[in-house]
C-alpha atoms as a PDB file:
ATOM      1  CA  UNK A   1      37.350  31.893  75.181  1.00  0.00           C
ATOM      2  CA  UNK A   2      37.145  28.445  75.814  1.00  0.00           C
ATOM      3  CA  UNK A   3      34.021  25.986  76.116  1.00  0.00           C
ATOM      4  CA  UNK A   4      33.350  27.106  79.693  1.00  0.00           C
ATOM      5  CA  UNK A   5      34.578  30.713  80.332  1.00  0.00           C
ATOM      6  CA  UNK A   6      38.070  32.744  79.450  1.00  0.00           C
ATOM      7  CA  UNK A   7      41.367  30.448  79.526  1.00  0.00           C
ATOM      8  CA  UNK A   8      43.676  31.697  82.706  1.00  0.00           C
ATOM      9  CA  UNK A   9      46.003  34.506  81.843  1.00  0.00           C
ATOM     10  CA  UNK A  10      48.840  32.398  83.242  1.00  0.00           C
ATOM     11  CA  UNK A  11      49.356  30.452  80.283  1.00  0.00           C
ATOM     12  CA  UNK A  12      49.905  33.476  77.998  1.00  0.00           C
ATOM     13  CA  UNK A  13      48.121  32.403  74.879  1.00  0.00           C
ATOM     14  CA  UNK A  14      46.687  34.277  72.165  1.00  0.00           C
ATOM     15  CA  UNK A  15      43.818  33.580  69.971  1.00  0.00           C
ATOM     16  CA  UNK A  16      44.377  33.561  66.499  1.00  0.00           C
ATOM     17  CA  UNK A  17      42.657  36.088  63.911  1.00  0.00           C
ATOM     18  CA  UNK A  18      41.876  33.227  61.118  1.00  0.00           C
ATOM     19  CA  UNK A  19      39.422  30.444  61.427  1.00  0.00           C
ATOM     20  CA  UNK A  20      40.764  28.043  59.358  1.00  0.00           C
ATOM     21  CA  UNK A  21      41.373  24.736  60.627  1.00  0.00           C
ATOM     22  CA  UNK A  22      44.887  24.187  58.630  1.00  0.00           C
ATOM     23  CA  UNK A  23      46.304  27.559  60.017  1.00  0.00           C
ATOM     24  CA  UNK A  24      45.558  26.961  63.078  1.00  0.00           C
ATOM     25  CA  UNK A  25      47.053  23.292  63.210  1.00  0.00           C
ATOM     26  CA  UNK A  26      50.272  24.335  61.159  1.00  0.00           C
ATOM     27  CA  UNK A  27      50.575  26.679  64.177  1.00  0.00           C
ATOM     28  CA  UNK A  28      50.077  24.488  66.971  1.00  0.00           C
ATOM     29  CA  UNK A  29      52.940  22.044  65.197  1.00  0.00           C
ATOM     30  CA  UNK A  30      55.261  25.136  64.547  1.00  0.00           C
ATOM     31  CA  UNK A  31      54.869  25.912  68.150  1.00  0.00           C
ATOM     32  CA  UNK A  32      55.239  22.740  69.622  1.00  0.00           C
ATOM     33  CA  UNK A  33      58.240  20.450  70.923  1.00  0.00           C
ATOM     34  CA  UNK A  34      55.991  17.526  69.703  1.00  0.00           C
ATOM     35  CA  UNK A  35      52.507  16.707  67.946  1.00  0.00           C
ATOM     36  CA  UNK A  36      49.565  14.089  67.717  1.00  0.00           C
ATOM     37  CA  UNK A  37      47.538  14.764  64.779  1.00  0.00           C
ATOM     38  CA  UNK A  38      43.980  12.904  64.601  1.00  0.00           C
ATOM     39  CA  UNK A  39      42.940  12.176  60.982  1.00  0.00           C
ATOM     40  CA  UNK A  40      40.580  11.500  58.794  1.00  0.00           C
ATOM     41  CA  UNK A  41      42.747  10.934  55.794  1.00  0.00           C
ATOM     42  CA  UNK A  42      45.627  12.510  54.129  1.00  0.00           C
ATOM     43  CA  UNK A  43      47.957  15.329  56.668  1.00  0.00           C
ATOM     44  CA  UNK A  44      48.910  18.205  54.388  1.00  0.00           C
ATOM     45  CA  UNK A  45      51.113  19.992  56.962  1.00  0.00           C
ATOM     46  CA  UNK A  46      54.598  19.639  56.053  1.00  0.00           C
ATOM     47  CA  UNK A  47      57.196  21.254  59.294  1.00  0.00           C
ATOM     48  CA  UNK A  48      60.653  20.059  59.804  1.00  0.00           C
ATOM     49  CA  UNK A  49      59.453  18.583  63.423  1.00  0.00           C
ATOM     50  CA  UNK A  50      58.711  15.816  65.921  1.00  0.00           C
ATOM     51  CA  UNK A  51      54.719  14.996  64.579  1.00  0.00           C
ATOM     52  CA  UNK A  52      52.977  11.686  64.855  1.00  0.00           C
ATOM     53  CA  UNK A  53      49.485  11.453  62.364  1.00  0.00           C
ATOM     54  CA  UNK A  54      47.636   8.748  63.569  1.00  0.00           C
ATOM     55  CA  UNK A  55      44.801   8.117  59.887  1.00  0.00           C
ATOM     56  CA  UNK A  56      41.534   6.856  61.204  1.00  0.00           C
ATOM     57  CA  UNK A  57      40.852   5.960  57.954  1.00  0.00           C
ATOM     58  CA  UNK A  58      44.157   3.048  57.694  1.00  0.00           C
END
């Protein structure tokens, strides 16, 4: 589900089982060519890829 109805088939996406934040970023990162992380201190994710972690708080 998203915020206003069920996301398109067409981009064949599944939901994940867990609702923890940090799985569920990890995942996006591991799935992505690149990533823009939005913090509010310290990242904690540590993949072997392209990821840019912009700290609100520096």
């Amino acid at each position: 589900m998203i915020g206003d109805g069920v996301l398109s088939e067409k981009y064949h996406l599944e939901e994940m089982t867990t609702n923890s934040y940090q799985k569920r970023t990890e995942k996006n990162v591991v799935d992505s060519d690149d990533t823009v992380i939005y913090t509010h201190g310290k990242l904690t994710i540590e993949q072997n890829k392209p990821v840019l972690h912009l700290d609100a708080h520096s």
